[in-house]
N, C-alpha and C. Protein backbone atom coordinates (compact mmCIF):
# COMPACT_ATOMS: atom_id res chain seq x y z
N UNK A 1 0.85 -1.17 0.00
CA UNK A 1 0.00 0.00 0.00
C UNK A 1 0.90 1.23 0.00
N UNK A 2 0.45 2.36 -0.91
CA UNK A 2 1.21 3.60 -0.57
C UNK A 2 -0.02 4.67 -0.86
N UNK A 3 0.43 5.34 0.30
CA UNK A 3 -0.05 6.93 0.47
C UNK A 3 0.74 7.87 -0.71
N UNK A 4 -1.01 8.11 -1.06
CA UNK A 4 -0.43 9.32 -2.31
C UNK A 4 -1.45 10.20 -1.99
N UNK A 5 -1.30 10.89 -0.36
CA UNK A 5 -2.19 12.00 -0.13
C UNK A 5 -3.47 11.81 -0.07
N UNK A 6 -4.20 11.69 -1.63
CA UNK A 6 -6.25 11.88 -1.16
C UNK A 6 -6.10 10.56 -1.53
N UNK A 7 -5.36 9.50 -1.92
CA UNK A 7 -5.77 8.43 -1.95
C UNK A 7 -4.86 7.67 -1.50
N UNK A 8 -5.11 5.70 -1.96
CA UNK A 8 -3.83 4.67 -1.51
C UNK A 8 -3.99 4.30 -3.19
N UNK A 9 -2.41 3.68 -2.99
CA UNK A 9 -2.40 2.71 -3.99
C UNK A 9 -2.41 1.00 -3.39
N UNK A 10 -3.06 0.17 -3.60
CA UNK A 10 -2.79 -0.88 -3.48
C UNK A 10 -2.33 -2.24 -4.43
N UNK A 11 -1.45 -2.71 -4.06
CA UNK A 11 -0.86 -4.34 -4.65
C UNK A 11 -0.84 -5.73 -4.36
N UNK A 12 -1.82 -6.22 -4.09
CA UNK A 12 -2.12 -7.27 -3.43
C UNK A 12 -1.39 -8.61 -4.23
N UNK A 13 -0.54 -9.46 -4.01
CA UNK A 13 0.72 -10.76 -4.39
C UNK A 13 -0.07 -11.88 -3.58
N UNK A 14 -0.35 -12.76 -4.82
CA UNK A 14 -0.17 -14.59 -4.14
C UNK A 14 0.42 -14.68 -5.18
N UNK A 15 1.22 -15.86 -4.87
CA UNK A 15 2.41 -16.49 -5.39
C UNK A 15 2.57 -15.57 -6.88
N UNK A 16 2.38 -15.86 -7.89
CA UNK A 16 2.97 -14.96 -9.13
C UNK A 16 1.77 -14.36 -9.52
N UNK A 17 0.74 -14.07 -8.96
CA UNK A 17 -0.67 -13.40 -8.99
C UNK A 17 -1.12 -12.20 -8.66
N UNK A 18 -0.93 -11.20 -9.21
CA UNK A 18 -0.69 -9.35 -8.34
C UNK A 18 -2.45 -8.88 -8.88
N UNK A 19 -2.93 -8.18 -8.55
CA UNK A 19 -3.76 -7.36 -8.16
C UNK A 19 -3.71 -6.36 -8.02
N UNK A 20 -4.03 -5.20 -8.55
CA UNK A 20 -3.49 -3.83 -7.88
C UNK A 20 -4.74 -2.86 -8.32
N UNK A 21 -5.20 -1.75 -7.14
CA UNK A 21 -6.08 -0.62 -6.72
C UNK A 21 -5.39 0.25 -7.52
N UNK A 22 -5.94 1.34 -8.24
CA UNK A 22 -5.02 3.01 -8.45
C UNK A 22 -6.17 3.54 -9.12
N UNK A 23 -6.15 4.81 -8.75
CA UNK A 23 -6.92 6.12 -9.83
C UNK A 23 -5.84 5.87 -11.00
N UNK A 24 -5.11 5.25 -11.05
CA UNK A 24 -3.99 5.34 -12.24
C UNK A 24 -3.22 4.29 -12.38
N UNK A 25 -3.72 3.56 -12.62
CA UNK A 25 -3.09 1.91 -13.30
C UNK A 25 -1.65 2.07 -14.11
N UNK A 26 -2.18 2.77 -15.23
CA UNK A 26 -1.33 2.70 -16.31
C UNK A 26 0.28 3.19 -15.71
N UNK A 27 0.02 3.93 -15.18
CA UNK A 27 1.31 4.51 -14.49
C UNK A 27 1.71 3.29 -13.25
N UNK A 28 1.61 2.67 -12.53
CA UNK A 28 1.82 1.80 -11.64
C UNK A 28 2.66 0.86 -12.62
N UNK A 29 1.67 0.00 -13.73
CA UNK A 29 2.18 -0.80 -14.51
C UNK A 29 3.38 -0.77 -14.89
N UNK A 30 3.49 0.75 -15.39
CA UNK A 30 4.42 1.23 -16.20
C UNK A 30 5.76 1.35 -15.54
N UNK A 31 5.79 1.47 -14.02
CA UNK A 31 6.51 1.35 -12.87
C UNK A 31 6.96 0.14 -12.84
N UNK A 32 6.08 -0.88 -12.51
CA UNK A 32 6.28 -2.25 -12.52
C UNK A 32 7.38 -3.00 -13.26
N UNK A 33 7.25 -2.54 -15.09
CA UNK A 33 7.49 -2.99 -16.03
C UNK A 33 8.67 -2.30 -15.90
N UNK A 34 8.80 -1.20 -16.53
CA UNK A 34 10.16 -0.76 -16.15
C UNK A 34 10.76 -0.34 -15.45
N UNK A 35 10.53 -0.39 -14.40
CA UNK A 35 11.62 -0.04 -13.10
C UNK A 35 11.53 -1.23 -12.11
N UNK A 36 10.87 -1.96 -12.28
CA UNK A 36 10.73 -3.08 -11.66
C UNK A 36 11.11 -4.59 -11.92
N UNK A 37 10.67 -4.11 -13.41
CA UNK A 37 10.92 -5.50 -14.16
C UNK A 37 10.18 -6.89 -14.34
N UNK A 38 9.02 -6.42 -13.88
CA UNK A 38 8.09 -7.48 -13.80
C UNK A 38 7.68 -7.58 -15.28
N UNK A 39 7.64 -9.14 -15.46
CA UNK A 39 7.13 -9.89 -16.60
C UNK A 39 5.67 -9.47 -16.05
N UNK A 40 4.50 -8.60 -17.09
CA UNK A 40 3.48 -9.05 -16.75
C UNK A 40 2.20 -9.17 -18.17
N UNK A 41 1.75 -10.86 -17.74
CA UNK A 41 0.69 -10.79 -18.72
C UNK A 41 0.07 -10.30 -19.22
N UNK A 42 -0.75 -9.74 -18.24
CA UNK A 42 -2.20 -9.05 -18.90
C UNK A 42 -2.51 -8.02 -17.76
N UNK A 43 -2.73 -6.90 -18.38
CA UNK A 43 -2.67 -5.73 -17.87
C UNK A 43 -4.15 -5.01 -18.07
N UNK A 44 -5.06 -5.86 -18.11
CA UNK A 44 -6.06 -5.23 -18.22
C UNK A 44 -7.02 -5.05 -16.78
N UNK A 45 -8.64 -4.29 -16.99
CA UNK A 45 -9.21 -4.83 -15.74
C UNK A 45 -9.86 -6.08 -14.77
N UNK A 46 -9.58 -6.17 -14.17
CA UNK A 46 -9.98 -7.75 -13.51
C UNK A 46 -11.16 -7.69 -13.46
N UNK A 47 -11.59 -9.57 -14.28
CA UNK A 47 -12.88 -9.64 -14.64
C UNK A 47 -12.57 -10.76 -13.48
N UNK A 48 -11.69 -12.08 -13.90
CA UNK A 48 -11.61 -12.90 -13.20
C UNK A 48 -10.22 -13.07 -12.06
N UNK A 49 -10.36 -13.46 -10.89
CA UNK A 49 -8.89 -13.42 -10.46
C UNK A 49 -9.16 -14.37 -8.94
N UNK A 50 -7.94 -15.61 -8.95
CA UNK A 50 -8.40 -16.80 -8.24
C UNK A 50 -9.60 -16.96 -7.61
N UNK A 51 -9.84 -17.33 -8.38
CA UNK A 51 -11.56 -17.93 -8.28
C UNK A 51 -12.77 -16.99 -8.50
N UNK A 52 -12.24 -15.95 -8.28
CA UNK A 52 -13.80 -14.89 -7.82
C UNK A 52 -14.22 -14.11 -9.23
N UNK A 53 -14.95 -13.83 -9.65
CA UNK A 53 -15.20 -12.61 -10.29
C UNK A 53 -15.47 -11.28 -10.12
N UNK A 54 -15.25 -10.35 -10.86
CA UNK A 54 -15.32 -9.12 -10.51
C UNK A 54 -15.64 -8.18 -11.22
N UNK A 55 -16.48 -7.40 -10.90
CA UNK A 55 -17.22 -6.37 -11.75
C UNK A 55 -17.96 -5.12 -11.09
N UNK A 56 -18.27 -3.97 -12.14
CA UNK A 56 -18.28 -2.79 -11.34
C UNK A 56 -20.10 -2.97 -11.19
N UNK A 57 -21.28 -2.47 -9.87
CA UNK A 57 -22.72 -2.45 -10.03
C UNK A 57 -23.03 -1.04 -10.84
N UNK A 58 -24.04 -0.87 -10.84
CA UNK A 58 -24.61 0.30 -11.57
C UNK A 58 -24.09 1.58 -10.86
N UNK A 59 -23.83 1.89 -10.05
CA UNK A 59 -22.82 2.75 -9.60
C UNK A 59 -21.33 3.07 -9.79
N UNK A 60 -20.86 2.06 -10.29
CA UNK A 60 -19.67 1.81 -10.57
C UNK A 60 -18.66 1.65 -8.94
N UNK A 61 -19.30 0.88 -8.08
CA UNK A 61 -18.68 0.14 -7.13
C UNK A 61 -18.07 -1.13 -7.40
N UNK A 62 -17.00 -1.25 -6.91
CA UNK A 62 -15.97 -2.65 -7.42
C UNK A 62 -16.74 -3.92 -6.40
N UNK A 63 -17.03 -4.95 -7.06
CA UNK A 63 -17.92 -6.21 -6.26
C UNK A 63 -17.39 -6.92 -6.62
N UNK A 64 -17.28 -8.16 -6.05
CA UNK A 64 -16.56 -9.41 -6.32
C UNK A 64 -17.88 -10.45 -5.90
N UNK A 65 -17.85 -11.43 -6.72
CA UNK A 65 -18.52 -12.42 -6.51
C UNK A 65 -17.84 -14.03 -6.83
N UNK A 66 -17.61 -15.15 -6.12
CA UNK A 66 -16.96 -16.39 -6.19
C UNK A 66 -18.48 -17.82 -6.26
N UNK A 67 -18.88 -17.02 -7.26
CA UNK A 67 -20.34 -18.19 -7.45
C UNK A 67 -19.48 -19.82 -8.64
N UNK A 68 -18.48 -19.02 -9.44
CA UNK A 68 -17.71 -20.44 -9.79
C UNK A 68 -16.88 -21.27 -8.74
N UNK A 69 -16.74 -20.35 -7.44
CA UNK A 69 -15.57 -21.14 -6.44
C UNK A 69 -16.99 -22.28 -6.09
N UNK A 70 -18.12 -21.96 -5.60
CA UNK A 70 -19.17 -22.17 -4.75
C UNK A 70 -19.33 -22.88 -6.05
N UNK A 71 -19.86 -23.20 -7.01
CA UNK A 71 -20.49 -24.03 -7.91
C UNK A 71 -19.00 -25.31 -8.26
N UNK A 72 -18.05 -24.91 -7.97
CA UNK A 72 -17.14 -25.88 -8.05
C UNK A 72 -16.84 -26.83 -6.48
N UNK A 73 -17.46 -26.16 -5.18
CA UNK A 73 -17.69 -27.03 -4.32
C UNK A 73 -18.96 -27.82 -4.35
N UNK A 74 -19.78 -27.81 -4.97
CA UNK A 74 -20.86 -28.02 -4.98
C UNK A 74 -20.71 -28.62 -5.50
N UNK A 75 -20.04 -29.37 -6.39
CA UNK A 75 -19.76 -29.95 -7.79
C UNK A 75 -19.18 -31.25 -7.02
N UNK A 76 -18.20 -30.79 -6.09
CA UNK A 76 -17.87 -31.81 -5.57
C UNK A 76 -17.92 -32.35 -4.43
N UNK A 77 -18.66 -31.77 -3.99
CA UNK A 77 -20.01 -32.53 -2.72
C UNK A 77 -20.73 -33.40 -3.25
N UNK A 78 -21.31 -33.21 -4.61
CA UNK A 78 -22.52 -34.16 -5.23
C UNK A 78 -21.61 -35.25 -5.82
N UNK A 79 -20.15 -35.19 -6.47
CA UNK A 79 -19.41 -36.07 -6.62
C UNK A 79 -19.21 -37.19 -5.93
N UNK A 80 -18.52 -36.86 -4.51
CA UNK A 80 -18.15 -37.50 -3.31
C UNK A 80 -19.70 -38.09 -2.79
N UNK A 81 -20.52 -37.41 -2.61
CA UNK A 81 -21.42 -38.02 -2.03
C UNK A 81 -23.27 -38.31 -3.05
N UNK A 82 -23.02 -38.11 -4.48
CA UNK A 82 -23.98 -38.76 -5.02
C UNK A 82 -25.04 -37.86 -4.78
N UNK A 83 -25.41 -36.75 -4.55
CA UNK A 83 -26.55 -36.00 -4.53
C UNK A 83 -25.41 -34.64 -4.20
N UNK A 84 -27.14 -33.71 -4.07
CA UNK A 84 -26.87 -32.28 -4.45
C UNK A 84 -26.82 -32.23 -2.27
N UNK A 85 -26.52 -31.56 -1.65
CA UNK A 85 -26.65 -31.25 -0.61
C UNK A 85 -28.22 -30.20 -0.25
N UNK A 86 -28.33 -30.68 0.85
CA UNK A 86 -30.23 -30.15 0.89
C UNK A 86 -30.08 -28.96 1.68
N UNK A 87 -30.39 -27.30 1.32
CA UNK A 87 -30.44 -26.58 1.89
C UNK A 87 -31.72 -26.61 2.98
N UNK A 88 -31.36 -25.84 4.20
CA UNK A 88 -32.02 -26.00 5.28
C UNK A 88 -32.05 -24.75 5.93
N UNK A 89 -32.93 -24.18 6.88
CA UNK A 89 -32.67 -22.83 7.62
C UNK A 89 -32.96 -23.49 8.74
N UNK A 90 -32.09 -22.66 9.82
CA UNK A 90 -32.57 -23.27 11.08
C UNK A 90 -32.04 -21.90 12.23
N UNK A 91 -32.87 -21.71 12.70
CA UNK A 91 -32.64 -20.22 13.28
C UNK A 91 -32.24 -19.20 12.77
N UNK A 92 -33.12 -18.82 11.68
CA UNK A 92 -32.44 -17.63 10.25
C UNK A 92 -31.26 -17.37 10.20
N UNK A 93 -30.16 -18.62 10.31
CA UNK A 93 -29.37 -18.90 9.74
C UNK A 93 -29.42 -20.00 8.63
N UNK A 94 -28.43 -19.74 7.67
CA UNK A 94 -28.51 -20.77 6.64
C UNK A 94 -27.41 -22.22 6.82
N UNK A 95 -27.65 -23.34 6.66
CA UNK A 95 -27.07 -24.14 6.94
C UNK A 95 -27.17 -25.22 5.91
N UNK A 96 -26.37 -26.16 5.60
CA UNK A 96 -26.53 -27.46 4.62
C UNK A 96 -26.35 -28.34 6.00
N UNK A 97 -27.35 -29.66 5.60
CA UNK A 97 -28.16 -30.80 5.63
C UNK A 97 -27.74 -31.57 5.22
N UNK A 98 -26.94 -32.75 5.58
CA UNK A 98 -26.62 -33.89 5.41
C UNK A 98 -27.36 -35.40 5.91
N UNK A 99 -27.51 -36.07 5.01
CA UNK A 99 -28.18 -36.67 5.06
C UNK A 99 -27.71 -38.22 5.96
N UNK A 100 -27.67 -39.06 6.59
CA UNK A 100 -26.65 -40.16 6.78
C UNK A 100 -27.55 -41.21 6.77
């Protein structure tokens, strides 16, 4: 993170996986690349990034949603155990139902 006065910049790293916040991308990148030296793929805006998706609402607020992480556990719950898992509420909380 760096302080640049009215705002931050942020860079968020898993293993060879960066992420990065700015009113000004292009310039960060451009940092990166040459003064830094980072090999980097794809420099565009994050649609997808480990696991989650991401996109701006009608406001143009940044949201993330991981409905492929969640549809890929789900995937393999019904694998391992031969059915879909049975949603249940139980004290307006939400809970899964297993069956034995």
């Amino acid at each position: 993170m760096h302080d640049k006065g009215d705002q931050h910049e942020h860079i968020a790293v898993h293993v060879h996986n960066l992420m990065l916040a700015s009113k000004d991308p292009e310039t960060v990148v451009k940092t990166l690349i040459e003064k830094q030296q980072f090999k980097l793929n794809a420099t565009s805006p994050a649609e997808f990034h480990l696991g989650c998706d991401f996109f701006r609402d009608e406001e143009g607020v940044l949201c993330t949603l991981c409905a492929k992480e969640v549809e890929k556990i789900l995937e393999n719950y019904r694998w391992i155990c031969g059915a879909w898992p049975k949603p249940t509420t139980t004290g307006g909380a939400w809970h899964q139902h297993v069956d034995e």
